[in-house]
PDB file of N, CA and C in Angstrom:
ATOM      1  N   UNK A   1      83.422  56.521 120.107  1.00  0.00           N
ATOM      2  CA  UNK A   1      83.329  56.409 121.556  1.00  0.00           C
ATOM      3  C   UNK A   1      82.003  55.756 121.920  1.00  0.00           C
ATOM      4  N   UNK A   2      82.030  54.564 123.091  1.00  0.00           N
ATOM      5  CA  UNK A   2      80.726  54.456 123.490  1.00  0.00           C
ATOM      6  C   UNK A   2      79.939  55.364 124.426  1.00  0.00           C
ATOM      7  N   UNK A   3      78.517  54.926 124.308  1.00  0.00           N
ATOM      8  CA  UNK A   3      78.020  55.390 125.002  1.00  0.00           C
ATOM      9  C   UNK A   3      77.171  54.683 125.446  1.00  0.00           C
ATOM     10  N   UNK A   4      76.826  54.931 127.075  1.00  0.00           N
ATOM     11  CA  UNK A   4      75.887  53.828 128.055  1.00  0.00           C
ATOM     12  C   UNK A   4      75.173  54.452 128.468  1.00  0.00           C
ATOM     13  N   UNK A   5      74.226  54.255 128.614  1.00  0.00           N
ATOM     14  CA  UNK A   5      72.869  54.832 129.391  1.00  0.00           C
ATOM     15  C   UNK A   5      72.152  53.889 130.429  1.00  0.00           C
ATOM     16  N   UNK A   6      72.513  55.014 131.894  1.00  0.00           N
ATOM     17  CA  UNK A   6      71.920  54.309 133.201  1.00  0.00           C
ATOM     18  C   UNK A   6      71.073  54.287 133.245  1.00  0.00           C
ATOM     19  N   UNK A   7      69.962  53.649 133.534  1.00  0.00           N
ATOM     20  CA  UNK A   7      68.814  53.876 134.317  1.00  0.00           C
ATOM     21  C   UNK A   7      68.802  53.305 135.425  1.00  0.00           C
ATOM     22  N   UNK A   8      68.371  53.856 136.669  1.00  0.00           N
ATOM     23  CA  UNK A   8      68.069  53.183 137.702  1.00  0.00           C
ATOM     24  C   UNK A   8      66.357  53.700 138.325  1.00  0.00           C
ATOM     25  N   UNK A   9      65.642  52.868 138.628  1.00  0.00           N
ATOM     26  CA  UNK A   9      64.506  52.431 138.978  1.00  0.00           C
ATOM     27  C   UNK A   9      64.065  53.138 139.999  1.00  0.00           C
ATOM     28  N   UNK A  10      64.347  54.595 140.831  1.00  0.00           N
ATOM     29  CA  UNK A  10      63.978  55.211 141.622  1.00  0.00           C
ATOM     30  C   UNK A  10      62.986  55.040 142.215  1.00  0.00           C
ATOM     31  N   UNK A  11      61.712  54.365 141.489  1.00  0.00           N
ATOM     32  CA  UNK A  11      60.422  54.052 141.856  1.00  0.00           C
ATOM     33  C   UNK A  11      60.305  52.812 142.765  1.00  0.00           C
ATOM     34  N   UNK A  12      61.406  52.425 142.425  1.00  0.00           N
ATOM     35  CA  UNK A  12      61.073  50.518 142.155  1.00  0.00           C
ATOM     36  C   UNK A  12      61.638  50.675 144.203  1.00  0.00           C
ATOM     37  N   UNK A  13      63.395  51.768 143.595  1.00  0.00           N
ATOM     38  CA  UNK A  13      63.674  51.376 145.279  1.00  0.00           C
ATOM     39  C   UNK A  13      63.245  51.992 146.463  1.00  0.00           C
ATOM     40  N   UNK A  14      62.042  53.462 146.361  1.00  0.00           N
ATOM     41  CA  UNK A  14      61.649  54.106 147.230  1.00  0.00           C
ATOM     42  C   UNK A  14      60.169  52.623 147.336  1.00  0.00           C
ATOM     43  N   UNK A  15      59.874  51.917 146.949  1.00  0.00           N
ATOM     44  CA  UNK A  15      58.859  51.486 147.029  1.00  0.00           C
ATOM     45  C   UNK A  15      59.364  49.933 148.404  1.00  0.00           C
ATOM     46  N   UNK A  16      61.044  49.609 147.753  1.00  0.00           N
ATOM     47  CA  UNK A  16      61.374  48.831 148.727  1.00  0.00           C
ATOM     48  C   UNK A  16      61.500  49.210 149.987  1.00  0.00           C
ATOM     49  N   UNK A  17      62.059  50.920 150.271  1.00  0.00           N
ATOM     50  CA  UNK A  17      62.264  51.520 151.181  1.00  0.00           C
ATOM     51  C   UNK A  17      61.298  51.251 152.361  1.00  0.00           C
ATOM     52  N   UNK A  18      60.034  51.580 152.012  1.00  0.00           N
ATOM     53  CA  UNK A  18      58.721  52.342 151.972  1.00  0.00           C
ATOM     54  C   UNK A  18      58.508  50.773 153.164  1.00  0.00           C
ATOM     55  N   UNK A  19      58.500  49.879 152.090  1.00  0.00           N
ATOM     56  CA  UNK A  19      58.404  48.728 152.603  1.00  0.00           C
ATOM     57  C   UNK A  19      58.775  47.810 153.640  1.00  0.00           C
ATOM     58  N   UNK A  20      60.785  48.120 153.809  1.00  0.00           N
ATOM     59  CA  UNK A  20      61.384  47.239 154.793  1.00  0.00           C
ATOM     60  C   UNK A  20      61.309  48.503 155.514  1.00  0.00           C
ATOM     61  N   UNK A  21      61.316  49.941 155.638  1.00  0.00           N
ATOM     62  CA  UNK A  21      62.204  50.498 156.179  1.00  0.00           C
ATOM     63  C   UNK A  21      63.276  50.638 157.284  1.00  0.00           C
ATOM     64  N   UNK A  22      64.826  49.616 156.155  1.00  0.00           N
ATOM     65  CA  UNK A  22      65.889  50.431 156.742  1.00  0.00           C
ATOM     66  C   UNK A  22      66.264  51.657 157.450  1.00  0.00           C
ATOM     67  N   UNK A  23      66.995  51.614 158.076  1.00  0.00           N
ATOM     68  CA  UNK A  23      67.968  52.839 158.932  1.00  0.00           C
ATOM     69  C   UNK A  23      69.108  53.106 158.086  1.00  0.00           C
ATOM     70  N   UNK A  24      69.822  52.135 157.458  1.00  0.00           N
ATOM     71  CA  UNK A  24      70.778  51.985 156.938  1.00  0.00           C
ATOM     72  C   UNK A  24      71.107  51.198 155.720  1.00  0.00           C
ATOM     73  N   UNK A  25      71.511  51.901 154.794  1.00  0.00           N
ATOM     74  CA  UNK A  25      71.688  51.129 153.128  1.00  0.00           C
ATOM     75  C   UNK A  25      72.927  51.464 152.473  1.00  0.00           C
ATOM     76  N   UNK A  26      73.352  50.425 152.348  1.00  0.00           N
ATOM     77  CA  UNK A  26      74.590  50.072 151.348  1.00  0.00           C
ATOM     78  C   UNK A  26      74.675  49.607 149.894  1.00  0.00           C
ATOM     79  N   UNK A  27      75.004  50.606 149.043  1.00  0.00           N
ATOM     80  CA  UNK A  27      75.004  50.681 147.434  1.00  0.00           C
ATOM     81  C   UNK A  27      76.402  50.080 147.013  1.00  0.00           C
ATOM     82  N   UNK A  28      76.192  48.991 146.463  1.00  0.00           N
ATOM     83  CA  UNK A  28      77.156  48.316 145.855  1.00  0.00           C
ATOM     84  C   UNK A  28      76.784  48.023 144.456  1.00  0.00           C
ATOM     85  N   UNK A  29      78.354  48.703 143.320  1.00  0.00           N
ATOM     86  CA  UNK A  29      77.919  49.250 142.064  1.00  0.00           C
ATOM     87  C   UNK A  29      79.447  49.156 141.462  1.00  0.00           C
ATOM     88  N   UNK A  30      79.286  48.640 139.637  1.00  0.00           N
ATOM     89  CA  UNK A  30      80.665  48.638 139.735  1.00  0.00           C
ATOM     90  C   UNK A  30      81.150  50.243 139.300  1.00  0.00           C
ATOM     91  N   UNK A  31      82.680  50.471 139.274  1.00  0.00           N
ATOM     92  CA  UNK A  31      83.064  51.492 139.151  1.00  0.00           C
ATOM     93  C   UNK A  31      82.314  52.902 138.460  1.00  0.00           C
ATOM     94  N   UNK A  32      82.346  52.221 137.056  1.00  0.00           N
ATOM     95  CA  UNK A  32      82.061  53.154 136.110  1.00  0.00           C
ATOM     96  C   UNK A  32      80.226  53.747 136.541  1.00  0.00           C
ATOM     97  N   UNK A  33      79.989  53.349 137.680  1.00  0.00           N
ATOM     98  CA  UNK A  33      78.561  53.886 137.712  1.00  0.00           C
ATOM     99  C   UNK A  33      78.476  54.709 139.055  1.00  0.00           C
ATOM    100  N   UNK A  34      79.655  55.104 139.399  1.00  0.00           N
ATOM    101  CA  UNK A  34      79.933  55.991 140.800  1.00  0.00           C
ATOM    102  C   UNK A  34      79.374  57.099 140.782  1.00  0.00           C
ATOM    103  N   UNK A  35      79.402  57.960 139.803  1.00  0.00           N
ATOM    104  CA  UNK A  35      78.731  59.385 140.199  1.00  0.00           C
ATOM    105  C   UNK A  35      77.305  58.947 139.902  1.00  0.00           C
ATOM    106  N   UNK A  36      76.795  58.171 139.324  1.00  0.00           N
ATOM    107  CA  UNK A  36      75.608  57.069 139.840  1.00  0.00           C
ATOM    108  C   UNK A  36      74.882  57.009 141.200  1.00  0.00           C
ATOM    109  N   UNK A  37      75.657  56.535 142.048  1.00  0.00           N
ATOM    110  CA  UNK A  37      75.869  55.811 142.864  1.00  0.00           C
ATOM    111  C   UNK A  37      75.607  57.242 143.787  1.00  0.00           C
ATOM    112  N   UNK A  38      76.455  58.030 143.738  1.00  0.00           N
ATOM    113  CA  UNK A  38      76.928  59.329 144.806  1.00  0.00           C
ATOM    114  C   UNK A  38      75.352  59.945 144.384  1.00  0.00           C
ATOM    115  N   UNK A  39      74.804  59.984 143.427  1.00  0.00           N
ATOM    116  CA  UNK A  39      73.522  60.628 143.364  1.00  0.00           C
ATOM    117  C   UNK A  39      72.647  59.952 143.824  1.00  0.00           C
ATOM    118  N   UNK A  40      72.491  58.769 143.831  1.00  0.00           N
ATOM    119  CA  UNK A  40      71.463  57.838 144.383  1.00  0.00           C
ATOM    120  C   UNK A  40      71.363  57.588 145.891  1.00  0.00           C
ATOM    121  N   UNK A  41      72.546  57.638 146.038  1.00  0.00           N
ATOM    122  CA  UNK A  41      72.548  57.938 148.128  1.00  0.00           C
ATOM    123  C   UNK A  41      72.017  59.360 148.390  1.00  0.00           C
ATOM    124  N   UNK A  42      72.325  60.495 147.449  1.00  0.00           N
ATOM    125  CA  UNK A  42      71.833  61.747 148.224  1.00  0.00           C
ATOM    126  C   UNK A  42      70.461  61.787 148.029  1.00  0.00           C
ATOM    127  N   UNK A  43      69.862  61.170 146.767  1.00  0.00           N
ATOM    128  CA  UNK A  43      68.661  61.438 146.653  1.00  0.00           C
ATOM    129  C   UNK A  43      67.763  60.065 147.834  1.00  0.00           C
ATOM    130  N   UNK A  44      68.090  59.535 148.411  1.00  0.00           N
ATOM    131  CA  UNK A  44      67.830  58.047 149.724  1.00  0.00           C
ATOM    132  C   UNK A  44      67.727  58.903 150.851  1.00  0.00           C
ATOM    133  N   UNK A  45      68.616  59.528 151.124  1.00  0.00           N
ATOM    134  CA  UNK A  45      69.370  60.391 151.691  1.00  0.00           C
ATOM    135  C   UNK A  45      68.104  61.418 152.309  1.00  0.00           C
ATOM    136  N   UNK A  46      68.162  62.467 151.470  1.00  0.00           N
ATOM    137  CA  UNK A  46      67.214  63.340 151.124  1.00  0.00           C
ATOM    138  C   UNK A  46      65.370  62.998 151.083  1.00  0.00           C
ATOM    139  N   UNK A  47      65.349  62.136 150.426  1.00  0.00           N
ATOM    140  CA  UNK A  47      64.079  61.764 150.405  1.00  0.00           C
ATOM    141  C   UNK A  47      63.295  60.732 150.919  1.00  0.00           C
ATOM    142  N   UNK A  48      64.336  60.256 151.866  1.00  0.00           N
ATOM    143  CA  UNK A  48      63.686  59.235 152.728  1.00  0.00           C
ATOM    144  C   UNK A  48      64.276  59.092 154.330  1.00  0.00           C
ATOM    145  N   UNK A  49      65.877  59.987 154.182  1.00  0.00           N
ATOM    146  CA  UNK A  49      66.232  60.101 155.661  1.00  0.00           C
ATOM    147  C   UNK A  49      66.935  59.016 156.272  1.00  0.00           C
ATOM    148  N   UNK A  50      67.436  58.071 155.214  1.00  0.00           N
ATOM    149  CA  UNK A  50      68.179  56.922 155.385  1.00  0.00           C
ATOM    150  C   UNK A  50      69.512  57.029 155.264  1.00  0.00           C
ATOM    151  N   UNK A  51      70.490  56.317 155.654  1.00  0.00           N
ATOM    152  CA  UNK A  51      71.958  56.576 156.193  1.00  0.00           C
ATOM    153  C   UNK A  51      72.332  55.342 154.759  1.00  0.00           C
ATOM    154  N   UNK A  52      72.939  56.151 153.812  1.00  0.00           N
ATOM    155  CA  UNK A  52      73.714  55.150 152.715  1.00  0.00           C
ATOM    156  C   UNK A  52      75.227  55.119 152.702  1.00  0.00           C
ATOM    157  N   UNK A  53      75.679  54.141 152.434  1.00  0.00           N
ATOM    158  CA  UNK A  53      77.165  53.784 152.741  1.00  0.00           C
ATOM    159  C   UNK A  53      77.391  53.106 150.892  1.00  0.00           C
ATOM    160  N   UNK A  54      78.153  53.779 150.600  1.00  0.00           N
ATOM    161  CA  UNK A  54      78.635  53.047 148.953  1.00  0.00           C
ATOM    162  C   UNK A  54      79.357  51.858 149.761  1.00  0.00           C
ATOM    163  N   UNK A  55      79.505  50.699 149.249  1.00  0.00           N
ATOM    164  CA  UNK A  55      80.275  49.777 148.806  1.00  0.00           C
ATOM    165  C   UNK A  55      81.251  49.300 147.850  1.00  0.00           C
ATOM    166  N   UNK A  56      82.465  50.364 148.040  1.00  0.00           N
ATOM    167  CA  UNK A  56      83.295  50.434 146.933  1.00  0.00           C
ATOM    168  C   UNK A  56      84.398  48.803 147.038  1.00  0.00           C
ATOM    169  N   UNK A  57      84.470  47.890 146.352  1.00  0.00           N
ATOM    170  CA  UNK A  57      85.272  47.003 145.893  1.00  0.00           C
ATOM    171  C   UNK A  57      85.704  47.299 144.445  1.00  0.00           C
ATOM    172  N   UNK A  58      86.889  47.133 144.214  1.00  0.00           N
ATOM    173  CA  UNK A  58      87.476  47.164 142.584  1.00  0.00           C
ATOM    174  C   UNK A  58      86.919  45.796 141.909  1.00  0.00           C
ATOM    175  N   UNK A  59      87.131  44.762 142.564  1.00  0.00           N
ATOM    176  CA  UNK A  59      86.323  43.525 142.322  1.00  0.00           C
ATOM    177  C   UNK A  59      84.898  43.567 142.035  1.00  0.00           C
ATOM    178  N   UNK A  60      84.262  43.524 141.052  1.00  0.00           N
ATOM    179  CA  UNK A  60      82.887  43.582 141.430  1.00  0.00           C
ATOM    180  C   UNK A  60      82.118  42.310 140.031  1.00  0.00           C
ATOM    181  N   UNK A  61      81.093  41.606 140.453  1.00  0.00           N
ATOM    182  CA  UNK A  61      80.404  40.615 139.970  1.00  0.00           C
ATOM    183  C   UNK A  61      79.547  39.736 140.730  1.00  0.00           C
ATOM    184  N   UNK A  62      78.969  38.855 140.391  1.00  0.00           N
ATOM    185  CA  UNK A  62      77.589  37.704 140.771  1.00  0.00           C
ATOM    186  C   UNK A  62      78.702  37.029 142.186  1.00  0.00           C
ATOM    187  N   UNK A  63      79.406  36.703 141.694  1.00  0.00           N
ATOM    188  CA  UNK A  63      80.443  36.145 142.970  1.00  0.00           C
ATOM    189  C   UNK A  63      81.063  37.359 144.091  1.00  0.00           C
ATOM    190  N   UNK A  64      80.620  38.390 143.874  1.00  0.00           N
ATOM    191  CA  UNK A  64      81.294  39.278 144.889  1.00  0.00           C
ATOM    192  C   UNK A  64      79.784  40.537 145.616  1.00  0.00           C
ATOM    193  N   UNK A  65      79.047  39.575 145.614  1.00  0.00           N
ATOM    194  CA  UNK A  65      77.876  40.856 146.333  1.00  0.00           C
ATOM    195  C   UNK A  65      78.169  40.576 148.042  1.00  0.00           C
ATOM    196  N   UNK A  66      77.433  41.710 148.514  1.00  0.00           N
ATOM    197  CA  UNK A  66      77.943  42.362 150.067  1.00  0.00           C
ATOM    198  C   UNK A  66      77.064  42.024 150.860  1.00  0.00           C
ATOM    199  N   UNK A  67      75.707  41.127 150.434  1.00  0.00           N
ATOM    200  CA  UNK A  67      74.520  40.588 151.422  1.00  0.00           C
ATOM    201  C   UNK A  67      74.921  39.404 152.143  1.00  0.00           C
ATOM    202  N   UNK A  68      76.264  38.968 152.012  1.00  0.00           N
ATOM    203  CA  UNK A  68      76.463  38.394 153.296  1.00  0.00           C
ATOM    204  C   UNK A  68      77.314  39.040 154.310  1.00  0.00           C
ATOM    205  N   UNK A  69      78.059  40.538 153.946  1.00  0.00           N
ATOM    206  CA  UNK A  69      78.303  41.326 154.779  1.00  0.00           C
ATOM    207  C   UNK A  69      77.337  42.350 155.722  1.00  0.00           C
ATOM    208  N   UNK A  70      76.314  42.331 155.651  1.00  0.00           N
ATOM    209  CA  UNK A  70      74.841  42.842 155.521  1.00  0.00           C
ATOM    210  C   UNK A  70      75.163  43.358 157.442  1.00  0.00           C
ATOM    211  N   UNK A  71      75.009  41.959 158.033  1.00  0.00           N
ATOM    212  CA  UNK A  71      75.091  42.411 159.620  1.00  0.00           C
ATOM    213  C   UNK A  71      76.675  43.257 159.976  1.00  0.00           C
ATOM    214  N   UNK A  72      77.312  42.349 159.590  1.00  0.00           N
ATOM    215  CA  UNK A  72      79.042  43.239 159.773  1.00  0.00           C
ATOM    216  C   UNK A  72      78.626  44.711 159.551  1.00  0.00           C
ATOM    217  N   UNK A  73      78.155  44.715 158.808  1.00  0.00           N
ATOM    218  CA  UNK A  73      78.344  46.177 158.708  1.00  0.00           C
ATOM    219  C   UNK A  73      77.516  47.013 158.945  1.00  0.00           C
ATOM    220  N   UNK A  74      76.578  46.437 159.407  1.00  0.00           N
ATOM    221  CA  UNK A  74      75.288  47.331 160.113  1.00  0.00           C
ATOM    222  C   UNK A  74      74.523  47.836 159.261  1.00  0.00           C
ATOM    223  N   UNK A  75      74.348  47.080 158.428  1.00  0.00           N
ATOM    224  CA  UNK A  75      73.107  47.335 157.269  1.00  0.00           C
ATOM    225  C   UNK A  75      71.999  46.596 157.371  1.00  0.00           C
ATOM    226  N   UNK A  76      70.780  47.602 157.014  1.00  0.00           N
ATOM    227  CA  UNK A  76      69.747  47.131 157.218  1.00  0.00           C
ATOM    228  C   UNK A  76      69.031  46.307 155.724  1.00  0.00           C
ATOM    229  N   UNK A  77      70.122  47.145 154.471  1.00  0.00           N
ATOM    230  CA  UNK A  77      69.668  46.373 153.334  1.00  0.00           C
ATOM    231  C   UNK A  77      70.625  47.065 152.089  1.00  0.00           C
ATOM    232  N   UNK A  78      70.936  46.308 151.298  1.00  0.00           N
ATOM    233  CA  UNK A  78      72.073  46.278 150.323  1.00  0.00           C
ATOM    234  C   UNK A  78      71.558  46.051 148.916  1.00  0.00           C
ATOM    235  N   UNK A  79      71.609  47.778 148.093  1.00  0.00           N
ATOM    236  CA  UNK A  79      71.037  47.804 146.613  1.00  0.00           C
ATOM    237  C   UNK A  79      72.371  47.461 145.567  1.00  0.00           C
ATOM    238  N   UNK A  80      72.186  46.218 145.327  1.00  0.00           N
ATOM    239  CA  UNK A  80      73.375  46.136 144.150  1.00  0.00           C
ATOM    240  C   UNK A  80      72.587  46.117 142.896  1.00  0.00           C
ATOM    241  N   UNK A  81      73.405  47.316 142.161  1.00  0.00           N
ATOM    242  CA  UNK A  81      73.258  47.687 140.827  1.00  0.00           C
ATOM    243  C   UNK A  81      74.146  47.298 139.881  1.00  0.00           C
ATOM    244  N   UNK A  82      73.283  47.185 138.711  1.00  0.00           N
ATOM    245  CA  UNK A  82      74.861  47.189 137.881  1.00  0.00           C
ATOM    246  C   UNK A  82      74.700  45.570 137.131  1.00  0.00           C
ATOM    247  N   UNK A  83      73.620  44.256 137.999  1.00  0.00           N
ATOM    248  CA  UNK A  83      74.049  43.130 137.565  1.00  0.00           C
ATOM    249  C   UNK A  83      72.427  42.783 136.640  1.00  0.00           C
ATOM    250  N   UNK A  84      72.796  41.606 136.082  1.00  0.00           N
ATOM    251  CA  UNK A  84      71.363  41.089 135.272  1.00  0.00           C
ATOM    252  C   UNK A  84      70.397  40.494 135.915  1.00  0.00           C
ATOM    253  N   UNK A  85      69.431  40.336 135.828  1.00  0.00           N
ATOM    254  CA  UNK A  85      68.250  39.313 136.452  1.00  0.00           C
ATOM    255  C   UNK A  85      68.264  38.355 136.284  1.00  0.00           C
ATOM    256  N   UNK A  86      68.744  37.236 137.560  1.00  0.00           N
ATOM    257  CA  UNK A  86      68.309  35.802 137.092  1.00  0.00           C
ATOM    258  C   UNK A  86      67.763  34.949 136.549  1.00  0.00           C
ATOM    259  N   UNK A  87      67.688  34.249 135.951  1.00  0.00           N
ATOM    260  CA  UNK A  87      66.755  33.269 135.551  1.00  0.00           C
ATOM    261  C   UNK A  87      66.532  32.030 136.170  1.00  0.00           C
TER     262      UNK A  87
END
């Protein structure tokens, strides 16, 4: 069986928080990182008082991020996880 190990950067995104501060944030993530995802809004949530909305699509990749849905949906800023760093 595999096994994957998440990390996500808690530091990295209370520091973006800190920075723009949003009202409102939308986590877009693919499937397999949902209870991920459900922990990372409560802890946004909780420790910063910000309103998170998952972004669930079954579709998910470089061609399918939600920052041009950003105003539609009344987001102030959109953490997609899950993809690689450009080059």
């Amino acid at each position: 069986m595999l096994s994957v190990s998440v990390s996500i950067r808690e530091d990295q995104i209370s520091k973006i928080i800190a920075e723009q501060k949003p009202k409102k944030i939308g986590i877009q993530a693919p499937d397999g990182l949902l209870n991920t995802v459900l922990g990372l809004a409560e802890m946004i949530e909780e420790k910063h008082g910000v309103e998170t909305m998952i972004l669930y699509d079954p579709s998910y990749g470089t061609c399918d991020l939600m920052n041009l849905d950003v105003r539609r949906l009344g987001l102030d800023l959109v953490l997609n996880l899950g993809h690689s760093v450009g080059v």
